[in-house]
C-alpha atoms as a PDB file:
ATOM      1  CA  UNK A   1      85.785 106.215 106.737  1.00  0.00           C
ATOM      2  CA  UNK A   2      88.318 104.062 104.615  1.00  0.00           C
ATOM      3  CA  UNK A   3      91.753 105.022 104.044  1.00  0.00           C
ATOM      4  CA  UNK A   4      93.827 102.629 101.473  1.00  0.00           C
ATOM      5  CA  UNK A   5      97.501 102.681 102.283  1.00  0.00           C
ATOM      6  CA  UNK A   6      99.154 101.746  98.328  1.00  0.00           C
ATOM      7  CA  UNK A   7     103.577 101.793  99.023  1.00  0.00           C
ATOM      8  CA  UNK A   8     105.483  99.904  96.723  1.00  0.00           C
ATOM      9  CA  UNK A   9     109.028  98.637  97.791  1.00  0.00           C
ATOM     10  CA  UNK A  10     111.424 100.761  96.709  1.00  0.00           C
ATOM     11  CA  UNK A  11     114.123 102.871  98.156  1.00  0.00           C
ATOM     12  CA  UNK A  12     112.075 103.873 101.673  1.00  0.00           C
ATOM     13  CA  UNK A  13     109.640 100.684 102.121  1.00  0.00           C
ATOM     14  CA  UNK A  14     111.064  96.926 102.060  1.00  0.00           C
ATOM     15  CA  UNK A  15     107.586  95.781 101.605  1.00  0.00           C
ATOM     16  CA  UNK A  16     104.863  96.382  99.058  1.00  0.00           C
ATOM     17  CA  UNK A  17     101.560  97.037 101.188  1.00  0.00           C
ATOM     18  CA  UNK A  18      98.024  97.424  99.461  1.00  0.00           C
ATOM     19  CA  UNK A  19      95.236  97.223 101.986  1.00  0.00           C
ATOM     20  CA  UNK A  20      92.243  99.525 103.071  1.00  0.00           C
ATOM     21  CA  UNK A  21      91.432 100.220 106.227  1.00  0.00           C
ATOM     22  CA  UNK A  22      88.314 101.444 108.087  1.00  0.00           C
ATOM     23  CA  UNK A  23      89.404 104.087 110.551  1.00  0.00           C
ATOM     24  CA  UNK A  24      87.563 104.726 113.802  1.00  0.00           C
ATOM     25  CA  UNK A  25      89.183 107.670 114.619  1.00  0.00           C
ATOM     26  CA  UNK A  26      89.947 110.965 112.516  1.00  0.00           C
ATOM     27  CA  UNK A  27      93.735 110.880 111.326  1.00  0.00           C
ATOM     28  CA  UNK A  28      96.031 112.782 113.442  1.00  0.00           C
ATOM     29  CA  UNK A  29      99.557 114.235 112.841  1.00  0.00           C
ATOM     30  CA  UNK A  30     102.194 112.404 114.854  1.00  0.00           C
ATOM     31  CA  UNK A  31     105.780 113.403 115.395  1.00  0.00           C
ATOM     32  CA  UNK A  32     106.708 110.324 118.283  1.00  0.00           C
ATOM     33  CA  UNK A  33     105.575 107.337 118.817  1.00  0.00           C
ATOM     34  CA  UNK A  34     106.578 104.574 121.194  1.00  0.00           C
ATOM     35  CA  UNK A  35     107.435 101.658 119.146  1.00  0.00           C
ATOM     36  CA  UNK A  36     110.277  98.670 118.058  1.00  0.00           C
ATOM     37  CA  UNK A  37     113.641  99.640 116.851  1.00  0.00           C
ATOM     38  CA  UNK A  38     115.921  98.371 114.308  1.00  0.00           C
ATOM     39  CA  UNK A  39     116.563  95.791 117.207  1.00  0.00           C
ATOM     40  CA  UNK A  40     113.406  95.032 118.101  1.00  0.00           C
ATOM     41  CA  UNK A  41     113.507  97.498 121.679  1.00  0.00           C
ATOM     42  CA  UNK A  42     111.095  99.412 122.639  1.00  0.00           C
ATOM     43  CA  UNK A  43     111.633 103.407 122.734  1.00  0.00           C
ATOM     44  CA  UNK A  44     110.510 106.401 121.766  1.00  0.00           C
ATOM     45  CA  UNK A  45     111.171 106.889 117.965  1.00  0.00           C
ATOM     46  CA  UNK A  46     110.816 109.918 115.859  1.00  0.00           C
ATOM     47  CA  UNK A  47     108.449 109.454 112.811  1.00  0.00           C
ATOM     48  CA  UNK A  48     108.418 111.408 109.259  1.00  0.00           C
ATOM     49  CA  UNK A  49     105.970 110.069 106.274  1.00  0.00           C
ATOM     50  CA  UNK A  50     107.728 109.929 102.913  1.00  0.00           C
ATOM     51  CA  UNK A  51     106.417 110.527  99.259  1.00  0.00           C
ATOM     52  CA  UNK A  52     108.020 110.594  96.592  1.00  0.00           C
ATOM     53  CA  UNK A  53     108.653 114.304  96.887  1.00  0.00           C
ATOM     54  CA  UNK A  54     110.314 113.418 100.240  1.00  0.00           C
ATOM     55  CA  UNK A  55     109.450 114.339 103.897  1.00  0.00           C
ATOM     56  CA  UNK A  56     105.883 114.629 104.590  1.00  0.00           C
ATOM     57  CA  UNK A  57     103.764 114.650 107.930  1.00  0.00           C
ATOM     58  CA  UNK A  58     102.826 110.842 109.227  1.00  0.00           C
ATOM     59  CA  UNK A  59      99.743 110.372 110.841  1.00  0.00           C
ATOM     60  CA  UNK A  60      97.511 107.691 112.680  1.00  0.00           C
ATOM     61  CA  UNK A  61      94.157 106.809 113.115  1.00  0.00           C
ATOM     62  CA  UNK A  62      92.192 103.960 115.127  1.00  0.00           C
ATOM     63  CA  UNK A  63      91.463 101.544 112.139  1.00  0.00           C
ATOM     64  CA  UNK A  64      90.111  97.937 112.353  1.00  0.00           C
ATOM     65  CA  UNK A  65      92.514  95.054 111.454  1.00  0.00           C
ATOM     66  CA  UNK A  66      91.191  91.886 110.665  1.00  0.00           C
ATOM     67  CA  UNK A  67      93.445  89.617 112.451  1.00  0.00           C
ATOM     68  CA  UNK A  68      93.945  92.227 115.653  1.00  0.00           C
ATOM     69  CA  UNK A  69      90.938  93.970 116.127  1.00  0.00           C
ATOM     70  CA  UNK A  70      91.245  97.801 116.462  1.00  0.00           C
ATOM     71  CA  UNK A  71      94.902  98.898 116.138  1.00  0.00           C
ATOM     72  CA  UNK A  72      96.733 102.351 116.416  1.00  0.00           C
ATOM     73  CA  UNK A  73      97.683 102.868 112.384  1.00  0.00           C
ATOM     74  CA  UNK A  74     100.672 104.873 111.352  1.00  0.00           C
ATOM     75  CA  UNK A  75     101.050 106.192 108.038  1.00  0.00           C
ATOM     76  CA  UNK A  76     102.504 108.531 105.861  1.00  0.00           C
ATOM     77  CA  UNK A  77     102.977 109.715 102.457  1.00  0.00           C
ATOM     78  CA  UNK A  78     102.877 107.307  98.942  1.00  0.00           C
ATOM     79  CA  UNK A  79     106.255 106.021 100.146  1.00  0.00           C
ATOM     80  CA  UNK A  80     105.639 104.657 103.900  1.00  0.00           C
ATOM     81  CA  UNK A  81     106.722 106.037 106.816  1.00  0.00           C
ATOM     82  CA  UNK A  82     110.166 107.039 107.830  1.00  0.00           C
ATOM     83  CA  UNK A  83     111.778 105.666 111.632  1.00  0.00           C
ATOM     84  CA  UNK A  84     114.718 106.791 113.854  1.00  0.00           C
ATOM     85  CA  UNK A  85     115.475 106.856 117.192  1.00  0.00           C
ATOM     86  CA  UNK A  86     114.184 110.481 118.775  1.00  0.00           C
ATOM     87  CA  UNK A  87     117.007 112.699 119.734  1.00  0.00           C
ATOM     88  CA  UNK A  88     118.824 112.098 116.514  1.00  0.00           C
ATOM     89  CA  UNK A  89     119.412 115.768 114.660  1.00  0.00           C
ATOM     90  CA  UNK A  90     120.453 114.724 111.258  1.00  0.00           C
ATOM     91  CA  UNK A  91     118.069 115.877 108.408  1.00  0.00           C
ATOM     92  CA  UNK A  92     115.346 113.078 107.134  1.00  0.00           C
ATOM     93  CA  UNK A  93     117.417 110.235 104.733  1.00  0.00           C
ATOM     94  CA  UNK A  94     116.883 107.550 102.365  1.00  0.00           C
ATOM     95  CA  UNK A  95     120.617 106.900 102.814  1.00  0.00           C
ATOM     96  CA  UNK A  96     121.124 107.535 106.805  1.00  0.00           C
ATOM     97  CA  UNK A  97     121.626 103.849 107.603  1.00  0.00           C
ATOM     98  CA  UNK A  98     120.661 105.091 111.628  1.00  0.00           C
ATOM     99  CA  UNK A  99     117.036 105.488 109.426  1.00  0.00           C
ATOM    100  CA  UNK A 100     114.763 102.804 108.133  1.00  0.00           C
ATOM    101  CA  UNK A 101     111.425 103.167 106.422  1.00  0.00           C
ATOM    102  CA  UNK A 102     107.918 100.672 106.830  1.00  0.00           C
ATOM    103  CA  UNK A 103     104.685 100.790 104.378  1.00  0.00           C
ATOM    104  CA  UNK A 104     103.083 101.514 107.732  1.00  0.00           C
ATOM    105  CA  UNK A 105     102.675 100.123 111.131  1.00  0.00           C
ATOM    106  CA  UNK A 106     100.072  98.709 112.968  1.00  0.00           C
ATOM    107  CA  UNK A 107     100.712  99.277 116.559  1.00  0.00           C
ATOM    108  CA  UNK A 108      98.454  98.026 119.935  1.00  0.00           C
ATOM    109  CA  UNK A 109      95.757 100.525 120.350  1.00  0.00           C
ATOM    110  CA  UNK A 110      97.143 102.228 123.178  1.00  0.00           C
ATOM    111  CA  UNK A 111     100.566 103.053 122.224  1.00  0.00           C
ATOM    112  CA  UNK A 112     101.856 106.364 123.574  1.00  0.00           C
ATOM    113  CA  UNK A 113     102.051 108.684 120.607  1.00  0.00           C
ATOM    114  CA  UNK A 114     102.943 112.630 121.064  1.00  0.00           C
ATOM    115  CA  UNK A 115     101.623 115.281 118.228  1.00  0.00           C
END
């Protein structure tokens, strides 16, 4: 199955991606995943996708990158994915500077993610 991830930069995303994937595993709905920080650390981090309509589920799927290999792909709505460290409690926001949105991410195969 393909899957073509099409974000624009704009007020969630940085970075314009356009790129299809092939998936090797059906799409699953992620809340957590185990990934960088602002700061480039490690930790658990608490994962929304965003459309233009605003908060919308993320998901990932085992998808083939051609300069990794298989990789664990996080996604979300026309608008990227939205990142913040897990345990914070304020509501999903463009303007929360403790937030910060991606296109997507490609992350090693194996990295913990929790439903």
């Amino acid at each position: 199955m393909f899957l073509e991830i099409d974000v624009t930069a704009g007020e969630n995303s940085p970075i314009t991606v356009n790129r299809m994937f092939d998936l090797f595993s059906p799409p699953r709905v992620v809340r957590r995943i185990f990934a960088a920080d602002q700061s480039g650390q490690d930790r658990w981090l608490e994962v929304s996708g965003w459309s233009s309509q605003g908060v919308c589920p993320a998901k990932a799927a085992l998808a083939e990158d051609s300069g990794e290999g298989l990789v664990l792909l996080v996604y979300g709505g026309d608008q990227g994915i939205r990142l913040r460290v897990y345990g914070e409690a304020e509501e999903w926001d463009v303007a929360n500077p403790s937030q910060w949105g991606e296109a997507c991410l490609m992350l090693d195969r194996n990295a913990p993610v929790e439903e």
